[in-house]
C-alpha atoms as a PDB file:
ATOM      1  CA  UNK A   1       0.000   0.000   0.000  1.00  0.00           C
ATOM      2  CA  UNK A   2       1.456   3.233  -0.884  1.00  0.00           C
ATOM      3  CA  UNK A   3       2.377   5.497   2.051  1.00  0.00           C
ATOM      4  CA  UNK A   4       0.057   8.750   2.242  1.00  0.00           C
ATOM      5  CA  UNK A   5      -0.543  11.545   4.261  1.00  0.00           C
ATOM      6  CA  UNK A   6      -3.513  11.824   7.176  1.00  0.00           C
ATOM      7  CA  UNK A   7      -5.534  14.739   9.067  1.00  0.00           C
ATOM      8  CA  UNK A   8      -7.403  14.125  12.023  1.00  0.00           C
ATOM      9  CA  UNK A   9     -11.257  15.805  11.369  1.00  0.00           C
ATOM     10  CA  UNK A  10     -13.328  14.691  14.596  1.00  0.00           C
ATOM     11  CA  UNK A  11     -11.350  12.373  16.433  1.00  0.00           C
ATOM     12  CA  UNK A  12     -10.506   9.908  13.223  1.00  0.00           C
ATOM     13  CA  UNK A  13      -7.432   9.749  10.746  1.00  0.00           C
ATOM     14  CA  UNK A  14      -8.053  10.603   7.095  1.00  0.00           C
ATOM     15  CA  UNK A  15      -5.912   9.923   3.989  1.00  0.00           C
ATOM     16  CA  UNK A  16      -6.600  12.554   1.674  1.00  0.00           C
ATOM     17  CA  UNK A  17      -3.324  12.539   0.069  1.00  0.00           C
ATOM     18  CA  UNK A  18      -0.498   9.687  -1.539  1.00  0.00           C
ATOM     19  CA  UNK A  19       2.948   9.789  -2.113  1.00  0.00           C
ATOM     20  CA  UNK A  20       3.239   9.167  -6.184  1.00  0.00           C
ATOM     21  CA  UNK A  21       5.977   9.805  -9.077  1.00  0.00           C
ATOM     22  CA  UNK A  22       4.819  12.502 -11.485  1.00  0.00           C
ATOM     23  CA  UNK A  23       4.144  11.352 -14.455  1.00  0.00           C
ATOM     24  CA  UNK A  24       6.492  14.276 -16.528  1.00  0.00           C
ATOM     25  CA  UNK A  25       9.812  14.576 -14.464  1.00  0.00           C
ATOM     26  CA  UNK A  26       9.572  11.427 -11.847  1.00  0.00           C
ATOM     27  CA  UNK A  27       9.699  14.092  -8.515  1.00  0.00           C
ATOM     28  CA  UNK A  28       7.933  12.360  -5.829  1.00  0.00           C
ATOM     29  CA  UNK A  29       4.932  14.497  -4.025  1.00  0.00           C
ATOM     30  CA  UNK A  30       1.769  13.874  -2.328  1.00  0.00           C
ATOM     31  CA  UNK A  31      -1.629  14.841  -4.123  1.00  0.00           C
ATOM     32  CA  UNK A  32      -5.005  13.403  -4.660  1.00  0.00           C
ATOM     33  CA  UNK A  33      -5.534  10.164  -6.545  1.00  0.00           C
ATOM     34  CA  UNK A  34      -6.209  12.263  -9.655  1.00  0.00           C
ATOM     35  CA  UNK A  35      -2.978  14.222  -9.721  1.00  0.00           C
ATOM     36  CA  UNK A  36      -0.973  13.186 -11.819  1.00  0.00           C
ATOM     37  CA  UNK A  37       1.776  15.659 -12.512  1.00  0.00           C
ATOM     38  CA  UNK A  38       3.920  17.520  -9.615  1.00  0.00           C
ATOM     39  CA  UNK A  39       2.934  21.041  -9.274  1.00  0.00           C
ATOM     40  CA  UNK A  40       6.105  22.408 -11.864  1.00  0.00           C
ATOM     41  CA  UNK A  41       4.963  20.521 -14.174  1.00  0.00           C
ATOM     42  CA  UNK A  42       1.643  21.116 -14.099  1.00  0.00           C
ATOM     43  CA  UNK A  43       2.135  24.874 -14.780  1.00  0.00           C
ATOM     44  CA  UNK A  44       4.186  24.301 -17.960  1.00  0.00           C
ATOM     45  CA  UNK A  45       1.623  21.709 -18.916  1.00  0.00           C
ATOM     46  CA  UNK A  46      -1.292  24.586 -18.065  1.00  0.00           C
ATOM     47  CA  UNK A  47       1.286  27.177 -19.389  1.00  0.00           C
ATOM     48  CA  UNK A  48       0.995  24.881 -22.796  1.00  0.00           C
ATOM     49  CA  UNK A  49      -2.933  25.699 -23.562  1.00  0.00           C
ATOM     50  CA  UNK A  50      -2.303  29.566 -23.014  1.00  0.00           C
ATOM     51  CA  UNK A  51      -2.603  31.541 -26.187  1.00  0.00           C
ATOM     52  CA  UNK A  52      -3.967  34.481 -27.524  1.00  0.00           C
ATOM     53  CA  UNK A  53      -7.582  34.881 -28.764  1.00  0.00           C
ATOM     54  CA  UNK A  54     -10.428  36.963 -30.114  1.00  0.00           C
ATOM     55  CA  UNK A  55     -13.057  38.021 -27.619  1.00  0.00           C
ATOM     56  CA  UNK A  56     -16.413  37.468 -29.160  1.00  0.00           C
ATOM     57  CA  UNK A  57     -17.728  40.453 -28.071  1.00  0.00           C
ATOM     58  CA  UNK A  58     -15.177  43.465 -28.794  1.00  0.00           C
ATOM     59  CA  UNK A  59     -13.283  41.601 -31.482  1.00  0.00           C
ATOM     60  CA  UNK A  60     -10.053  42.383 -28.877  1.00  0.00           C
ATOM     61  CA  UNK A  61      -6.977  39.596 -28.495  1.00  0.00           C
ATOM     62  CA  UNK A  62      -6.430  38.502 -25.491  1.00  0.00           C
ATOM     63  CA  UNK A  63      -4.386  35.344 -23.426  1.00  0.00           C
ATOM     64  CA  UNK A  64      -6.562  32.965 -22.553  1.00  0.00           C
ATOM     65  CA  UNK A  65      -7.287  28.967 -22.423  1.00  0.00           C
ATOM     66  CA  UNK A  66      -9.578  26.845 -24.490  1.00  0.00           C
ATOM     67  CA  UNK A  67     -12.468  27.446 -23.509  1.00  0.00           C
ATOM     68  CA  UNK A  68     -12.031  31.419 -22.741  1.00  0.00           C
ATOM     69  CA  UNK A  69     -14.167  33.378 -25.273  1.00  0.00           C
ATOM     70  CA  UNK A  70     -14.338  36.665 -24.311  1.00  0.00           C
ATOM     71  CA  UNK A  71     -12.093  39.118 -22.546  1.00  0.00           C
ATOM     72  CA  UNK A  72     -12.101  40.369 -18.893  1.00  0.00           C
ATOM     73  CA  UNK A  73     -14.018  43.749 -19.512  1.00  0.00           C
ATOM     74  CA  UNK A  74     -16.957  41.728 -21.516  1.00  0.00           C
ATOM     75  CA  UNK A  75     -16.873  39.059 -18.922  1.00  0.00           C
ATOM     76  CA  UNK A  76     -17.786  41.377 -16.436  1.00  0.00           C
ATOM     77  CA  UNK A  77     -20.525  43.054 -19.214  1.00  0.00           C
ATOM     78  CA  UNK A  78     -22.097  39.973 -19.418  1.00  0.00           C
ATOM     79  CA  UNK A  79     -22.077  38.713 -15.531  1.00  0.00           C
ATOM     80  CA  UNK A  80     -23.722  42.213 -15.280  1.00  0.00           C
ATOM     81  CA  UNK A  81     -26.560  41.826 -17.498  1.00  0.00           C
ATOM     82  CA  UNK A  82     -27.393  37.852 -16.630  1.00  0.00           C
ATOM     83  CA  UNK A  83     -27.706  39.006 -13.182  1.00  0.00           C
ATOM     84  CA  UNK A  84     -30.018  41.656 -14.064  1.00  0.00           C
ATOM     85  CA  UNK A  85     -32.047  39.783 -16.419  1.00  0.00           C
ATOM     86  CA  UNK A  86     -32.157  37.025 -13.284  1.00  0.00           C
ATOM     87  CA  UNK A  87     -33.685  39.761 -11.198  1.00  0.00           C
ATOM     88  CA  UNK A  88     -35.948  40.873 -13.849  1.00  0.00           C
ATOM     89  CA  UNK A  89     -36.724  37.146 -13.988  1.00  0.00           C
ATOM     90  CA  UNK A  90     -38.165  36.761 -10.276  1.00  0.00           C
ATOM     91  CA  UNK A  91     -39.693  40.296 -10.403  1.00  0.00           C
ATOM     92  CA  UNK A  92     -41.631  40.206 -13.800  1.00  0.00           C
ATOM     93  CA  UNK A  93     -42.470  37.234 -14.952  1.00  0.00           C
ATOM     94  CA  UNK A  94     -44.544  36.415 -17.858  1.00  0.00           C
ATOM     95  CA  UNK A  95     -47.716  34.786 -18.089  1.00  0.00           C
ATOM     96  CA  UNK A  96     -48.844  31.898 -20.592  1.00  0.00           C
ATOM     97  CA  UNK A  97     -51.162  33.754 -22.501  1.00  0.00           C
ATOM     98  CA  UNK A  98     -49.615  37.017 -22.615  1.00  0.00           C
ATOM     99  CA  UNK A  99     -48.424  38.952 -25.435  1.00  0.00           C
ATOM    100  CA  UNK A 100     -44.423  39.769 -26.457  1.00  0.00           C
ATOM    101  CA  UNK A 101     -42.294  40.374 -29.215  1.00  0.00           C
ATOM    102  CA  UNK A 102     -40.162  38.324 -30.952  1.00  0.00           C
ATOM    103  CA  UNK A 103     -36.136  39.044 -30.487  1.00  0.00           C
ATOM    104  CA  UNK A 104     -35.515  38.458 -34.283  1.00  0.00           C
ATOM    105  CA  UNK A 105     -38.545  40.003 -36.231  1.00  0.00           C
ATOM    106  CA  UNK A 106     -40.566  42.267 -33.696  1.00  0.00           C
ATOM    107  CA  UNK A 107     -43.706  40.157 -34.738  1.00  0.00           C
ATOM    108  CA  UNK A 108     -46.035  40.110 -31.488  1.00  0.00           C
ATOM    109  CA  UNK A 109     -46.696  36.733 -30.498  1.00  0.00           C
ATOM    110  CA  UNK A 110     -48.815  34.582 -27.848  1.00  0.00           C
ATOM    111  CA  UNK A 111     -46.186  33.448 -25.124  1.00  0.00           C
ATOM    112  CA  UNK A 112     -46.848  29.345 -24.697  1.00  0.00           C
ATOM    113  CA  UNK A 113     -43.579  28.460 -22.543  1.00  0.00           C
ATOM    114  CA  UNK A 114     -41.758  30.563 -19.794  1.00  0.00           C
ATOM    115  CA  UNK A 115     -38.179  30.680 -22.497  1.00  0.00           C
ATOM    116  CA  UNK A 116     -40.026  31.397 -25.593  1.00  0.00           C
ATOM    117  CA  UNK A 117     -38.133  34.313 -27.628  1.00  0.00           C
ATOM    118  CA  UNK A 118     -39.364  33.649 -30.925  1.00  0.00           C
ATOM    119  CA  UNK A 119     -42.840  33.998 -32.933  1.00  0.00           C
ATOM    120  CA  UNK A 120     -42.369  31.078 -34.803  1.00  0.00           C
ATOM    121  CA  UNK A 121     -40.100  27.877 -35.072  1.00  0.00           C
ATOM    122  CA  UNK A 122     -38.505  29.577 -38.709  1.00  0.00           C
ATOM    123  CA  UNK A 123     -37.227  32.794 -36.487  1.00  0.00           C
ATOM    124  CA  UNK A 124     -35.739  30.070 -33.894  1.00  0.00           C
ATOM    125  CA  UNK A 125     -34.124  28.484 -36.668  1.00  0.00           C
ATOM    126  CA  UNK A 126     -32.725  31.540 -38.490  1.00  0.00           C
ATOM    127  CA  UNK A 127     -31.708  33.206 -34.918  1.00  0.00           C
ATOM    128  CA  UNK A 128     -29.619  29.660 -34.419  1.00  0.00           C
ATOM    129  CA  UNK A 129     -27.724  30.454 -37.751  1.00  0.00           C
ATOM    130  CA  UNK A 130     -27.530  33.443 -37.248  1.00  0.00           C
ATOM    131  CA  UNK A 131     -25.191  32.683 -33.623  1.00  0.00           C
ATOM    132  CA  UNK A 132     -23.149  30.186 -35.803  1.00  0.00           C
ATOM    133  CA  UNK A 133     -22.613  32.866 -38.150  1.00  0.00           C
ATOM    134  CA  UNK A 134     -20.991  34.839 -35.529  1.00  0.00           C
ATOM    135  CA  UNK A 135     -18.706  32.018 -33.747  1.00  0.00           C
ATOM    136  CA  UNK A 136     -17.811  31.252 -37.214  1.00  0.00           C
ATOM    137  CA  UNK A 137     -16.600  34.747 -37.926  1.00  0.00           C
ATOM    138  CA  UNK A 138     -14.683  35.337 -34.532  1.00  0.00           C
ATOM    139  CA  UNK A 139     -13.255  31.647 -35.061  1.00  0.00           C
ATOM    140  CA  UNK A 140     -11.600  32.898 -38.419  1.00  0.00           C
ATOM    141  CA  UNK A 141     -10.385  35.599 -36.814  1.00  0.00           C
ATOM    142  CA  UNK A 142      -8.652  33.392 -34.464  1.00  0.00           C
ATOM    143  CA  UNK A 143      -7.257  31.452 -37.061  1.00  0.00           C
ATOM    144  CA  UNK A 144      -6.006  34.535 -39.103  1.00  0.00           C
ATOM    145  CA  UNK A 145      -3.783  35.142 -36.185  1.00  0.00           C
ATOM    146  CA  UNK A 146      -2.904  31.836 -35.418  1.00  0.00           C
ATOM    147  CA  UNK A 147      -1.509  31.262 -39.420  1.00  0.00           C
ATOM    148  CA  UNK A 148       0.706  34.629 -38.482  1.00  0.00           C
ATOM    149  CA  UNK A 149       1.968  33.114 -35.461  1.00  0.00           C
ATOM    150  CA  UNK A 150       3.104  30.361 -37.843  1.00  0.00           C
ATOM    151  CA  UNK A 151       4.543  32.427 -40.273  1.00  0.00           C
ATOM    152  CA  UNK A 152       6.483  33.682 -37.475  1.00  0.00           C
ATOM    153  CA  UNK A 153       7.466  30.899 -36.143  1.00  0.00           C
ATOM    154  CA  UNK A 154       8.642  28.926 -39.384  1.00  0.00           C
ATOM    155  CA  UNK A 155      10.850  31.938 -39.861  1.00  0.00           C
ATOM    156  CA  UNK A 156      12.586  31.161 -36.415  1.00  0.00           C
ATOM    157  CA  UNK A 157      15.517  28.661 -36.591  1.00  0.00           C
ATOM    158  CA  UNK A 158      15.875  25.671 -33.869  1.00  0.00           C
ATOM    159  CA  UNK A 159      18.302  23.484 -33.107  1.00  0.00           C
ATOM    160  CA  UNK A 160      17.381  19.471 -32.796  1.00  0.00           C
ATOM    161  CA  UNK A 161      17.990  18.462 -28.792  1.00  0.00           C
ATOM    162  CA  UNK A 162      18.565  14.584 -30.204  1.00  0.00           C
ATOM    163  CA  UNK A 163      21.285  15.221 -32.819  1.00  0.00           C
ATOM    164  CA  UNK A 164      21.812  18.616 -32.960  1.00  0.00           C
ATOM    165  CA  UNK A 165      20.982  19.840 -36.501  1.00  0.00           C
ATOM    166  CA  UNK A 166      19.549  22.995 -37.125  1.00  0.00           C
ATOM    167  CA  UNK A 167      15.702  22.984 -38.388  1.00  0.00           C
ATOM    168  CA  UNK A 168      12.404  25.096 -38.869  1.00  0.00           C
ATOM    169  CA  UNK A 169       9.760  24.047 -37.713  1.00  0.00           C
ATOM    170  CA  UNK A 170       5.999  25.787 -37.338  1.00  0.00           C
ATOM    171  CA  UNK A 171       5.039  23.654 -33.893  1.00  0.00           C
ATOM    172  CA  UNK A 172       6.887  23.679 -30.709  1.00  0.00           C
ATOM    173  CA  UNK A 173       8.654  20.496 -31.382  1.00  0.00           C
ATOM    174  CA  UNK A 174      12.321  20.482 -30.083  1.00  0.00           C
ATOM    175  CA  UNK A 175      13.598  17.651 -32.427  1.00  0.00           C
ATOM    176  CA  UNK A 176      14.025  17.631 -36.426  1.00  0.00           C
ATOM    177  CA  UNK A 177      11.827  14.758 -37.340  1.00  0.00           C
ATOM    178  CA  UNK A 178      10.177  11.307 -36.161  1.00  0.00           C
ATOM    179  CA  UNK A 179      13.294   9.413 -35.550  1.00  0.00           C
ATOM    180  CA  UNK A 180      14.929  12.321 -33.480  1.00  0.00           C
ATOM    181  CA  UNK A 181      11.580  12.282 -31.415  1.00  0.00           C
ATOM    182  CA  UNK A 182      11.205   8.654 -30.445  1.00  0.00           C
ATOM    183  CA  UNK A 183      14.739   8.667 -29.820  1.00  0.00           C
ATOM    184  CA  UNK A 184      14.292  11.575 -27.356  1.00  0.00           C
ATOM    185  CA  UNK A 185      11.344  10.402 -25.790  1.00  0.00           C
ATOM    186  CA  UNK A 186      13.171   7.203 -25.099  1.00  0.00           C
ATOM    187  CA  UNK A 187      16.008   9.387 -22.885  1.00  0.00           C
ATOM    188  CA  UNK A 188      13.493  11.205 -21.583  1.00  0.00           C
ATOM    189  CA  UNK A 189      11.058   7.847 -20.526  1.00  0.00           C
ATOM    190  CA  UNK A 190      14.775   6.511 -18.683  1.00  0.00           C
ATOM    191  CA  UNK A 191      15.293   9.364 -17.303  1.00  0.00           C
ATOM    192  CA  UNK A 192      12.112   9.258 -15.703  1.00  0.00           C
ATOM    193  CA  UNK A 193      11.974   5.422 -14.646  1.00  0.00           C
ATOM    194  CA  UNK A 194      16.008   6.425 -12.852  1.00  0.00           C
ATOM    195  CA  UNK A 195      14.242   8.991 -10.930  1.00  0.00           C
ATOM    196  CA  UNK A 196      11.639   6.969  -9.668  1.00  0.00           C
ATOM    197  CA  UNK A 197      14.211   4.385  -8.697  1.00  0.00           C
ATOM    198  CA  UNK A 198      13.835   1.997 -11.373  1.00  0.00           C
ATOM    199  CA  UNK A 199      16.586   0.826 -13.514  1.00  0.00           C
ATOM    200  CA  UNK A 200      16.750   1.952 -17.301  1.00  0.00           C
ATOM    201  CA  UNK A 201      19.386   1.821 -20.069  1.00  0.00           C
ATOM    202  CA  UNK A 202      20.002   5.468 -19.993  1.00  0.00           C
ATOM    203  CA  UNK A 203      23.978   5.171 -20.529  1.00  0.00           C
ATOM    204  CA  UNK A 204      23.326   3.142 -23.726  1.00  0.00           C
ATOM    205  CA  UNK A 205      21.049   5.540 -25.258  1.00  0.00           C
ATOM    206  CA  UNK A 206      23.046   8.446 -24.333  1.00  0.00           C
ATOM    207  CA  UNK A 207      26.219   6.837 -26.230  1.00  0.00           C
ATOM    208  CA  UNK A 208      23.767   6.064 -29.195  1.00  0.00           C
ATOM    209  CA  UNK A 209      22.768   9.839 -29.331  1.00  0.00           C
ATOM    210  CA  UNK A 210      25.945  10.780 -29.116  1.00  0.00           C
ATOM    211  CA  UNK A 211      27.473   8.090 -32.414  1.00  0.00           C
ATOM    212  CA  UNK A 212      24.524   9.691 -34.119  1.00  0.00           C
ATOM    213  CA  UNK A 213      25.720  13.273 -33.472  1.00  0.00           C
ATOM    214  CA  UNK A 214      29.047  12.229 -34.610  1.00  0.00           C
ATOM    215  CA  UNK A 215      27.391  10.984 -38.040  1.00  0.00           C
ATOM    216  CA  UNK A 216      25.092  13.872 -38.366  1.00  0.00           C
ATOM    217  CA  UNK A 217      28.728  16.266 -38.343  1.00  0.00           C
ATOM    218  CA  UNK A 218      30.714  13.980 -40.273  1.00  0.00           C
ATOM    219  CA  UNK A 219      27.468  14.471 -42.694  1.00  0.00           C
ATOM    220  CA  UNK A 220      27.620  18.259 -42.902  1.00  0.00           C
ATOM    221  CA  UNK A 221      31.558  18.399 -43.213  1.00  0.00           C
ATOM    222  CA  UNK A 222      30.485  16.264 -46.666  1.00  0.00           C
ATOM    223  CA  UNK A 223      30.729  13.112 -45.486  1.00  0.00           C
ATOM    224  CA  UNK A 224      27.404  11.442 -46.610  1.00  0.00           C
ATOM    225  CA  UNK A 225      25.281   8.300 -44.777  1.00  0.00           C
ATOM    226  CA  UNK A 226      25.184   5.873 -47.585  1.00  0.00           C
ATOM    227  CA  UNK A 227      23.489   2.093 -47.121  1.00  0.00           C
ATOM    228  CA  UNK A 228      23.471  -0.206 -49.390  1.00  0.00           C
ATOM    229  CA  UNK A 229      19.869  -1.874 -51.142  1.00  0.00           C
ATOM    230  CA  UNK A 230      20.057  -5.453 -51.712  1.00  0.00           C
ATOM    231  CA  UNK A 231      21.254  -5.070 -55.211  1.00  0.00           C
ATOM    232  CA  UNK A 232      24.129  -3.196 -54.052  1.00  0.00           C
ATOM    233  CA  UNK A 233      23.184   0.090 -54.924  1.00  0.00           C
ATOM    234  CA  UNK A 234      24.493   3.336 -52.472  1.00  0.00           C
ATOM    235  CA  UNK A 235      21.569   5.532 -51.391  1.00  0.00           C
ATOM    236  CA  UNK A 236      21.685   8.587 -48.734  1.00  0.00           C
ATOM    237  CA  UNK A 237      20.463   7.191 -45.880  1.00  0.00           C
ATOM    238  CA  UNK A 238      18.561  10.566 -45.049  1.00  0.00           C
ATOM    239  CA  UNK A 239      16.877  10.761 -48.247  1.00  0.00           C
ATOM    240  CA  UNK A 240      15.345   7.306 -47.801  1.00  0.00           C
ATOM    241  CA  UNK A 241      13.966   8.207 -44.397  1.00  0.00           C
ATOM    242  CA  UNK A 242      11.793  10.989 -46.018  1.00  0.00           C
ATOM    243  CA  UNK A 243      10.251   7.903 -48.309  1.00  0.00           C
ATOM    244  CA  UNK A 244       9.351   5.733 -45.299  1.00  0.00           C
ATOM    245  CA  UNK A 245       5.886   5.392 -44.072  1.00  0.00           C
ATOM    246  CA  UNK A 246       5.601   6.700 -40.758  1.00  0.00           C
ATOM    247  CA  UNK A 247       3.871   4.385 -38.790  1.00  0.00           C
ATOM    248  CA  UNK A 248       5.877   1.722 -40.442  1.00  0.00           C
ATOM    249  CA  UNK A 249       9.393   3.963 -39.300  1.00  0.00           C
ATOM    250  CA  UNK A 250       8.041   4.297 -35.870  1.00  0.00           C
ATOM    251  CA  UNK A 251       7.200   0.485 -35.614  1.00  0.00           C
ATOM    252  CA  UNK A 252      10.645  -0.476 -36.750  1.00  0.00           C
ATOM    253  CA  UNK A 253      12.302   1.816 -34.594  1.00  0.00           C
ATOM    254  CA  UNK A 254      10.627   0.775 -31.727  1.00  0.00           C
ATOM    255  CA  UNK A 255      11.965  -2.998 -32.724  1.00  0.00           C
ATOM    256  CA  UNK A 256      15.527  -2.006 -33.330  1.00  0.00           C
ATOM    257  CA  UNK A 257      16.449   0.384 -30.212  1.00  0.00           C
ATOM    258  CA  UNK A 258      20.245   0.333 -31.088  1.00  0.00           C
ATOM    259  CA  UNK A 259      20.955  -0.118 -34.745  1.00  0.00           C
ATOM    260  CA  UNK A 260      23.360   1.082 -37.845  1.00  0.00           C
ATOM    261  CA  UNK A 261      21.690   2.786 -40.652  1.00  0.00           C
ATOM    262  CA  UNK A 262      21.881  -0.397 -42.986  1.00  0.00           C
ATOM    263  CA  UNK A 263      20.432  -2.327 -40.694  1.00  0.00           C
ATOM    264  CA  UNK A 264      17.325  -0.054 -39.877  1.00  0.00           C
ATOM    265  CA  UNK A 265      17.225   0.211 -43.496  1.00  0.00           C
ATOM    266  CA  UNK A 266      16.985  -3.514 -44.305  1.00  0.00           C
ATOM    267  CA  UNK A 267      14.672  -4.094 -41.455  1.00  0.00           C
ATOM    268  CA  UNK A 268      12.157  -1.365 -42.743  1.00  0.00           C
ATOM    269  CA  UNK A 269      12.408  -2.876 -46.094  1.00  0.00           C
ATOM    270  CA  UNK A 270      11.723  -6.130 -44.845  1.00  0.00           C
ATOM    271  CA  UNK A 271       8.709  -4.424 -42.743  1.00  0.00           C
ATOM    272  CA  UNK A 272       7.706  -2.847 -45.551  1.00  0.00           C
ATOM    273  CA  UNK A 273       7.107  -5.698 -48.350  1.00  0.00           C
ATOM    274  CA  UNK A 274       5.428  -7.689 -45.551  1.00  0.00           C
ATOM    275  CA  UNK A 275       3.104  -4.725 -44.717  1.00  0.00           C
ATOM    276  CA  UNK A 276       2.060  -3.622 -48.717  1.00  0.00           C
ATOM    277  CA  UNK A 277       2.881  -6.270 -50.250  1.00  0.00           C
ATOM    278  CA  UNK A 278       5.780  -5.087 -53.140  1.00  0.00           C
ATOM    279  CA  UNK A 279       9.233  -3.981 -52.530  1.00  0.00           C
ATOM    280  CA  UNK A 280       9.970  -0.577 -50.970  1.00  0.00           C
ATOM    281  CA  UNK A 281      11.248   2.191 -54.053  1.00  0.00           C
ATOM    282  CA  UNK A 282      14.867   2.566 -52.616  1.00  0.00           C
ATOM    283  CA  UNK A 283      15.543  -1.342 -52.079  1.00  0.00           C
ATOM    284  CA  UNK A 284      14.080  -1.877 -55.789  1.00  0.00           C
ATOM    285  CA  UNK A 285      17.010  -2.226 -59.133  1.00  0.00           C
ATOM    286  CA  UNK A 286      16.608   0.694 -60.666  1.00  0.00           C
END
């Protein structure tokens, strides 16, 4: 049983909080059973959903999460004016039976249920398309601003954490392509497991990011990656990953955690006449 943390409320012990390994960085800490994250690394993780966006109302940008749709000053409009229709609510209500206009075309109308705003079931329906038009039209406007963030960004130049090349990139990804990324998220899953005091083959995959470093340089001084197909033929190794499936790549990967570039090559070519059915282009004669 995992050790926890107790109060006393009346006389009797309470757990209300366990000892567990975050999920992110391995830290021990004490939380409810639905924390799952230490509290660092659940404010980078909140941090992450952040961004800025269009207030429905005003048409102003402002930082906010997912589900934040208008800014602070029309927040406070709007908790204004449901609390006054509330009151108006209690105070005046209406009768069945009574007259009112309709919100959409004026038309007087017979009021037959206590929410009725419309004359007819046509103004309810064009009033409903009417409110998509509008979330439609601020959503664009989000997304205007969100393809110039992008813009932006692809403009910016990173540099790979796995094997150190230099990339662009439109997303916040630290690493230059698939292979980079499983590979790092293999360090980063040891790391992990060592800090919760399980045992993990961090040193190997530390030299293996390091040989692949080594080839990476070697490959800018002019020194390509060649393999070899099974007719003989040389082929850049890093041209050949662009031509691999993805799922496929991430499968074999997965398979071969520490292997040269002719054998990953051979294996996905192996992989991927089993999967389609018909040789792979680059492992093909011509």
């Amino acid at each position: 049983m995992a050790s926890g943390v107790f109060k006393y409320h009346r006389g009797r012990r309470m757990k209300y909080r366990t000892k567990k390994a975050c999920l992110d960085c391995g830290k021990s800490f004490y939380g409810s059973a639905d924390k799952l994250y230490c509290d660092e690394c659940a404010k980078k993780r909140k941090s992450n959903v952040m961004r800025i966006r269009v207030c429905r109302m005003c048409g102003k940008e402002f930082p906010g999460g997912p589900r934040a749709f208008y800014c602070q000053n029309c927040r406070k409009i709007r908790t204004k004016e449901a609390q006054k229709r509330f009151r108006q609510g209690k105070t005046a209500k209406r009768k069945l039976g009574s007259v009112d206009k309709c919100e959409l075309c004026g038309k007087e109308y017979i009021v037959t249920a206590g929410r009725q705003k419309y004359c007819s079931e046509k103004c309810q329906h064009e009033a409903g398309l009417l409110l998509q038009k509008e979330y439609k039209s601020a959503y664009n406007k989000e997304t205007e601003q969100t393809k110039k963030k992008l813009e932006k960004n692809s403009k910016k130049q990173k540099i790979c954490e796995y094997c150190g090349k230099k990339f662009h990139s439109t997303t916040a990804s630290n690493t230059c392509g698939d292979y980079c990324r499983y590979k790092q998220s293999q360090i980063r899953n040891a790391r992990a497991r060592i800090n919760r005091g399980e045992k993990a083959n961090l040193d190997t995959l530390l030299k293996e990011r390091d040989e692949y470093r080594s080839k990476v340089n070697d490959n800018k001084r002019g020194m390509r990656m060649n393999v070899k197909n099974r007719y003989g033929k040389e082929i850049d190794f890093d041209e050949t990953l662009k031509l691999m499936d993805a799922d496929l790549r991430e499968n074999v990967a997965y398979e071969l955690s520490l292997s040269s570039d002719q054998e990953f090559f051979d294996k996905y070519a192996e992989a991927h006449k089993k999967k389609f059915g018909i040789a792979w282009g680059p492992d093909q004669e011509k």
